[in-house]
Protein backbone atom coordinates (compact mmCIF):
# COMPACT_ATOMS: atom_id res chain seq x y z
CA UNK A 1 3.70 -199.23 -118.83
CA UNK A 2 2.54 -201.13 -115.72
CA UNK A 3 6.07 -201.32 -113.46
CA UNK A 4 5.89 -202.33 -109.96
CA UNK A 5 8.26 -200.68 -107.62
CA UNK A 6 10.88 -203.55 -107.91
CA UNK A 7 10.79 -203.31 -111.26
CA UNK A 8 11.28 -199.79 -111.55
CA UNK A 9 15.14 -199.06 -113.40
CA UNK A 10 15.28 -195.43 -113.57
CA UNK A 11 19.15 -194.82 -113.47
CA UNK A 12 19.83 -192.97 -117.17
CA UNK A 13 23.34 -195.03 -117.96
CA UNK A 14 21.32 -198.30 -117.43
CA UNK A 15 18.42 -197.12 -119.68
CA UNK A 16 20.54 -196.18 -122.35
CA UNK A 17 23.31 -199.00 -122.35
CA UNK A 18 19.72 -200.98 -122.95
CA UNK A 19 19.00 -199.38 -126.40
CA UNK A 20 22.80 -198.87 -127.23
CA UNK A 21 23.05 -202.46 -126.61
CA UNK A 22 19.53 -203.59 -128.41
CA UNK A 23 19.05 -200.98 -130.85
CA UNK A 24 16.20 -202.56 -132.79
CA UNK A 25 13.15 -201.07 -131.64
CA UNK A 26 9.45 -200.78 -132.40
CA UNK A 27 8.14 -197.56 -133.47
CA UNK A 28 4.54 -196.64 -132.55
CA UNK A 29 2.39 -194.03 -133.61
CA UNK A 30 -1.36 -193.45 -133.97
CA UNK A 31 -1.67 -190.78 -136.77
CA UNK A 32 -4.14 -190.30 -139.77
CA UNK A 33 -3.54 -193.90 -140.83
CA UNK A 34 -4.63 -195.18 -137.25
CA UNK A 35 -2.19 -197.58 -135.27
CA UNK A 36 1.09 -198.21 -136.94
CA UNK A 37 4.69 -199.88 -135.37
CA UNK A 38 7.26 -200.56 -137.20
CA UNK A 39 10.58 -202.56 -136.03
CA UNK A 40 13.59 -199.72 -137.08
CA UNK A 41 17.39 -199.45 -135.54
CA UNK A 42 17.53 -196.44 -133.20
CA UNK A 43 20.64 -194.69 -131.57
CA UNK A 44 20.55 -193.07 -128.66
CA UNK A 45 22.23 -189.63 -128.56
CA UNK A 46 22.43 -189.39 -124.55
CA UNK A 47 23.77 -186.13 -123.41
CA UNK A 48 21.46 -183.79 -126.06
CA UNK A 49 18.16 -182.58 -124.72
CA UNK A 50 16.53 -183.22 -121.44
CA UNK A 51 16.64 -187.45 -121.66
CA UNK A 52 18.41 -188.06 -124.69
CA UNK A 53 17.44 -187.70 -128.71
CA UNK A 54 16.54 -190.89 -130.74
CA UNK A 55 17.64 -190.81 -134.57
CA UNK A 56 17.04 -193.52 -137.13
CA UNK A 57 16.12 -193.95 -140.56
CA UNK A 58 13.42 -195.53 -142.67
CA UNK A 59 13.30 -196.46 -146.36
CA UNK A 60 11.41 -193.68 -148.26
CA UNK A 61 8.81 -196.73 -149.74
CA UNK A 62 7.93 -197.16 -145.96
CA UNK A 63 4.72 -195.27 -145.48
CA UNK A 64 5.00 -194.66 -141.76
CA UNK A 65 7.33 -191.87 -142.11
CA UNK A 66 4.37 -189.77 -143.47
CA UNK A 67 2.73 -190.84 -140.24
CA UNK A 68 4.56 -188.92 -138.61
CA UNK A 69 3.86 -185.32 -139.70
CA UNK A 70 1.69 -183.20 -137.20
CA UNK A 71 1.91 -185.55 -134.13
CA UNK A 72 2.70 -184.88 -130.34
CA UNK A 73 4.00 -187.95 -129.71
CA UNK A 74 5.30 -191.54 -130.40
CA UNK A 75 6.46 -194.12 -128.79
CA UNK A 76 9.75 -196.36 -129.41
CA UNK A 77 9.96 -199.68 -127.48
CA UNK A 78 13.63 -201.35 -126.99
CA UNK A 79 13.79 -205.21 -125.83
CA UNK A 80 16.32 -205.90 -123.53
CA UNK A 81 17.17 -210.10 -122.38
CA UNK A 82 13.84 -212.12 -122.53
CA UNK A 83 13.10 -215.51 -121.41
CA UNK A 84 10.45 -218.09 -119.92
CA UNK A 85 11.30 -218.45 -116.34
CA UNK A 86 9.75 -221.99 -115.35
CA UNK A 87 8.64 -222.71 -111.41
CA UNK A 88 11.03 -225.74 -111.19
CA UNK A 89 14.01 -223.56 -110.30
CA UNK A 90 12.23 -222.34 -107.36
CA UNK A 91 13.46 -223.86 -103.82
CA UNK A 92 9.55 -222.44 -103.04
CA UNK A 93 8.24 -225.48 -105.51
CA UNK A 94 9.91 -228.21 -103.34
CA UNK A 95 8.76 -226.19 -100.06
CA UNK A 96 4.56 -225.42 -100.53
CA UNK A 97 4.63 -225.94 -104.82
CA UNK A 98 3.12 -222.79 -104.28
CA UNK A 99 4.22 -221.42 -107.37
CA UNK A 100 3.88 -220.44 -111.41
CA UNK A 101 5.79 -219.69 -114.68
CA UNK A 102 6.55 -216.72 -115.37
CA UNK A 103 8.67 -214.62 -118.01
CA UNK A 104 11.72 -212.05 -117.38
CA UNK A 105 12.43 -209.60 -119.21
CA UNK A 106 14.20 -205.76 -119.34
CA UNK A 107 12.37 -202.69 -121.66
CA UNK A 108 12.59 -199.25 -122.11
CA UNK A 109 9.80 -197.18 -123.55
CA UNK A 110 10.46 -193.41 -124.28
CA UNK A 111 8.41 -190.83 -126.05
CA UNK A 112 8.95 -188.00 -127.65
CA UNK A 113 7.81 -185.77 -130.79
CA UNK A 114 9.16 -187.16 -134.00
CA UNK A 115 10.57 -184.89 -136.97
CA UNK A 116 11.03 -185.94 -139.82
CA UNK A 117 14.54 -185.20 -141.92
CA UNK A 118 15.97 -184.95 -145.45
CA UNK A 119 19.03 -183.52 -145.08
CA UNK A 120 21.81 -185.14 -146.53
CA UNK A 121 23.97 -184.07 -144.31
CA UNK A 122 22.08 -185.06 -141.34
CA UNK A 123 21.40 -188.69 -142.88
CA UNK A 124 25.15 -189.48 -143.26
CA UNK A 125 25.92 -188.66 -140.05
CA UNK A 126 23.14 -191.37 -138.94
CA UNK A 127 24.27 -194.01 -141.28
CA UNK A 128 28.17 -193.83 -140.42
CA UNK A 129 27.03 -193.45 -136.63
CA UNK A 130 25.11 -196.61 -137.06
CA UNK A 131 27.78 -198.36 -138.65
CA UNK A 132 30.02 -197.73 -136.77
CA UNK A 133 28.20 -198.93 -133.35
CA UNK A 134 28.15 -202.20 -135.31
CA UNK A 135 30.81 -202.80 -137.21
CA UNK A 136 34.08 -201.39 -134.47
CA UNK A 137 33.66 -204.93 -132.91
CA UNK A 138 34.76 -206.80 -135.81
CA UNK A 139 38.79 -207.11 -136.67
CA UNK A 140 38.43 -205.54 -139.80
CA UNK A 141 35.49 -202.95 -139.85
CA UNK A 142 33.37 -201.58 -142.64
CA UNK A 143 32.79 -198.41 -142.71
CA UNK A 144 30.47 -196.30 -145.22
CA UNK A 145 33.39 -194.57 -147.03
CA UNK A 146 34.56 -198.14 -148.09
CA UNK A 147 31.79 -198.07 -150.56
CA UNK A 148 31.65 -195.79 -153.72
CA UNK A 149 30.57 -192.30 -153.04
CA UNK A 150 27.75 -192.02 -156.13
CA UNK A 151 26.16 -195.48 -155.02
CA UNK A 152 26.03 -194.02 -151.37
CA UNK A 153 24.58 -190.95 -152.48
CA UNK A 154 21.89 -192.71 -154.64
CA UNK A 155 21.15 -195.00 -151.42
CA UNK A 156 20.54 -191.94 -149.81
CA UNK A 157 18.28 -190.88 -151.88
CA UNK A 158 16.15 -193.62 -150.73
CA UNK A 159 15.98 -192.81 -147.35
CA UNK A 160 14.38 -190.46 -144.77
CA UNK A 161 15.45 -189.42 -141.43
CA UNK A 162 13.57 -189.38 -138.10
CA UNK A 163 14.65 -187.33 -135.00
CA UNK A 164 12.89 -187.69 -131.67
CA UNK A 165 13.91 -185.93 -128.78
CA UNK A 166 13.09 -188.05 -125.52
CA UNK A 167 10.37 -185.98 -123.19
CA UNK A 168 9.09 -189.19 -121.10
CA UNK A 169 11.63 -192.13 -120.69
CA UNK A 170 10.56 -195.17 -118.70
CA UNK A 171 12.25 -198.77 -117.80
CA UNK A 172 11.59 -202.16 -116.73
CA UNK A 173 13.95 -204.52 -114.93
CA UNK A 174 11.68 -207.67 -114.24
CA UNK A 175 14.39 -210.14 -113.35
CA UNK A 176 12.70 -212.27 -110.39
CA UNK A 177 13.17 -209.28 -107.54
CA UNK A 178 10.04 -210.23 -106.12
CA UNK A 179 10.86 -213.35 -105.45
CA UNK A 180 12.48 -214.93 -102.02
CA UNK A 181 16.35 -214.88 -102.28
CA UNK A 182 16.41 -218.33 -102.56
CA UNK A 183 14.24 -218.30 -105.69
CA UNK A 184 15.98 -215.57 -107.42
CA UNK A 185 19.82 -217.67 -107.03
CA UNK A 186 17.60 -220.73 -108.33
CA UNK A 187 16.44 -218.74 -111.32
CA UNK A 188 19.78 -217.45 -112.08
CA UNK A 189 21.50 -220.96 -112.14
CA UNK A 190 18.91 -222.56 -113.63
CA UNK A 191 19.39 -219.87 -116.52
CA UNK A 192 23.20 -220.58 -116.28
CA UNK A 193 23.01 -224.30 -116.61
CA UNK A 194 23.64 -225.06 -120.64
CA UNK A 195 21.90 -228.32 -119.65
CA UNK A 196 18.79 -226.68 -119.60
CA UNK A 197 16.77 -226.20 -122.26
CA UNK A 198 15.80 -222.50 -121.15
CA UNK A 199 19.17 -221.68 -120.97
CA UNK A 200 20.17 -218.13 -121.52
CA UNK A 201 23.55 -216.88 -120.61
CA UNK A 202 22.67 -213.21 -120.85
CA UNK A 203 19.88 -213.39 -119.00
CA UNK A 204 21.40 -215.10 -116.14
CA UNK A 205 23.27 -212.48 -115.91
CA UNK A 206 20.72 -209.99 -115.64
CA UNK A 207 19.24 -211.81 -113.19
CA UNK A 208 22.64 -211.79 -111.00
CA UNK A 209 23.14 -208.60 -111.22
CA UNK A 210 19.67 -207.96 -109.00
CA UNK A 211 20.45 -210.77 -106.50
C-alpha cells in the first residue's frame, strides 16, 4: 500500500481498535482459482503471535475457503471512516483556489498465512466471540447459548474456520495532514456541520484527532 509519511499510523492499539471497531473486511487471495476477495467479519486476537491472529468464518458453500489450502499468504483489508472531502472547506480556495477534491479515509491491511479449521471446538469459540463483540452493546444481549443446542450444532456444521496469524501489518491515516492548518480545521468543521451534505460525524472526528 502506497502511504506517505503523514499518513503512516503504525501504533498497534490504533491499528487494532480499527478492525475491532470495523470488523468487516475483504479477504484476498490469489490461489489455483486466480484472484478471489471476499467481504467476511474478522476479529482481531491482539496479544497472540508477533502482530496479532485474525479468525473468522465462512459458510462451507463458499468456495474460497478451498482457496486457501497451500498458500503463503493473503491479504485482509479493514475500512476505517471514509468520505469525499470537497475543496470548498479550504481557507486555501478563497486565498489562490489553488486547490482539489479529495477523499479521506483510515485502512489497515495485514497479511499473514491462512489455515483453514474444522474443529468444533475452535468454531464456537469464534461464533460466541463474535457475538459477543456485537451484541454486549445492546440492553438485553443475545448470546449463542440462547438458541437451541442441536440447531447450533447443525449450523455448525455449515461452517468452516479460518485462522491467520498477522506476519506484515500496515495502516493508513489519510485525514487531511498534508494540508495547511487552516485547511485541516476547515475540513473538520465542514465534516461537523449537519448542514452539509458531506456530513460525517465520525469522520470529523478522525480528522480532529490529527489537527
Amino acid at each position: 500500500m502506497y502511504i506517505p509519511p503523514a499518513f503512516r499510523e503504525s501504533d498497534p492499539d490504533a491499528l487494532h481498535a480499527l478492525m475491532r471497531a470495523h470488523p468487516l473486511a475483504l479477504l484476498v487471495t490469489h490461489g489455483p482459482g486466480g484472484l478471489m476477495a471476499s467481504p467476511v467479519p474478522f476479529l482481531i486476537y491482539p496479544d497472540e503471535g508477533e502482530h496479532g491472529v485474525l479468525r473468522a468464518h465462512v459458510a462451507r458453500a463458499n468456495p474460497h475457503w478451498r482457496e486457501l489450502a497451500g498458500l503463503d499468504e493473503c491479504l485482509v483489508v479493514f475500512q476505517g471512516e471514509e468520505g469525499y472531502v470537497t475543496p470548498s472547506w479550504y481557507a486555501t480556495k478563497a486565498a489562490t483556489g489553488k486547490v482539489v477534491p479529495t477523499w479521506n479515509y483510515a485502512t489497515v491491511h495485514a497479511w499473514g498465512r491462512p489455515a483453514v479449521v474444522e474443529d468444533a471446538g475452535w468454531l464456537r469459540r469464534q461464533i460466541g466471540d463474535l457475538t459477543r463483540l456485537q451484541e454486549d452493546r445492546r440492553p438485553e444481549p443475545w448470546a449463542v447459548d440462547d438458541a437451541p443446542a442441536d440447531f447450533i450444532a447443525a449450523q455448525m456444521k455449515a461452517i468452516v474456520g479460518i485462522e491467520i496469524p498477522i506476519t506484515r501489518i500496515e495502516g493508513k491515516w489519510k485525514m487531511s495532514q498534508n494540508r495547511a492548518a487552516e485547511d485541516r480545521a476547515g475540513v473538520a468543521a465542514g465534516l461537523a456541520d449537519a448542514a452539509d451534505p458531506h456530513h460525517d460525524a465520525a469522520l470529523a472526528d478522525a480528522v480532529k484527532r490529527r489537527l
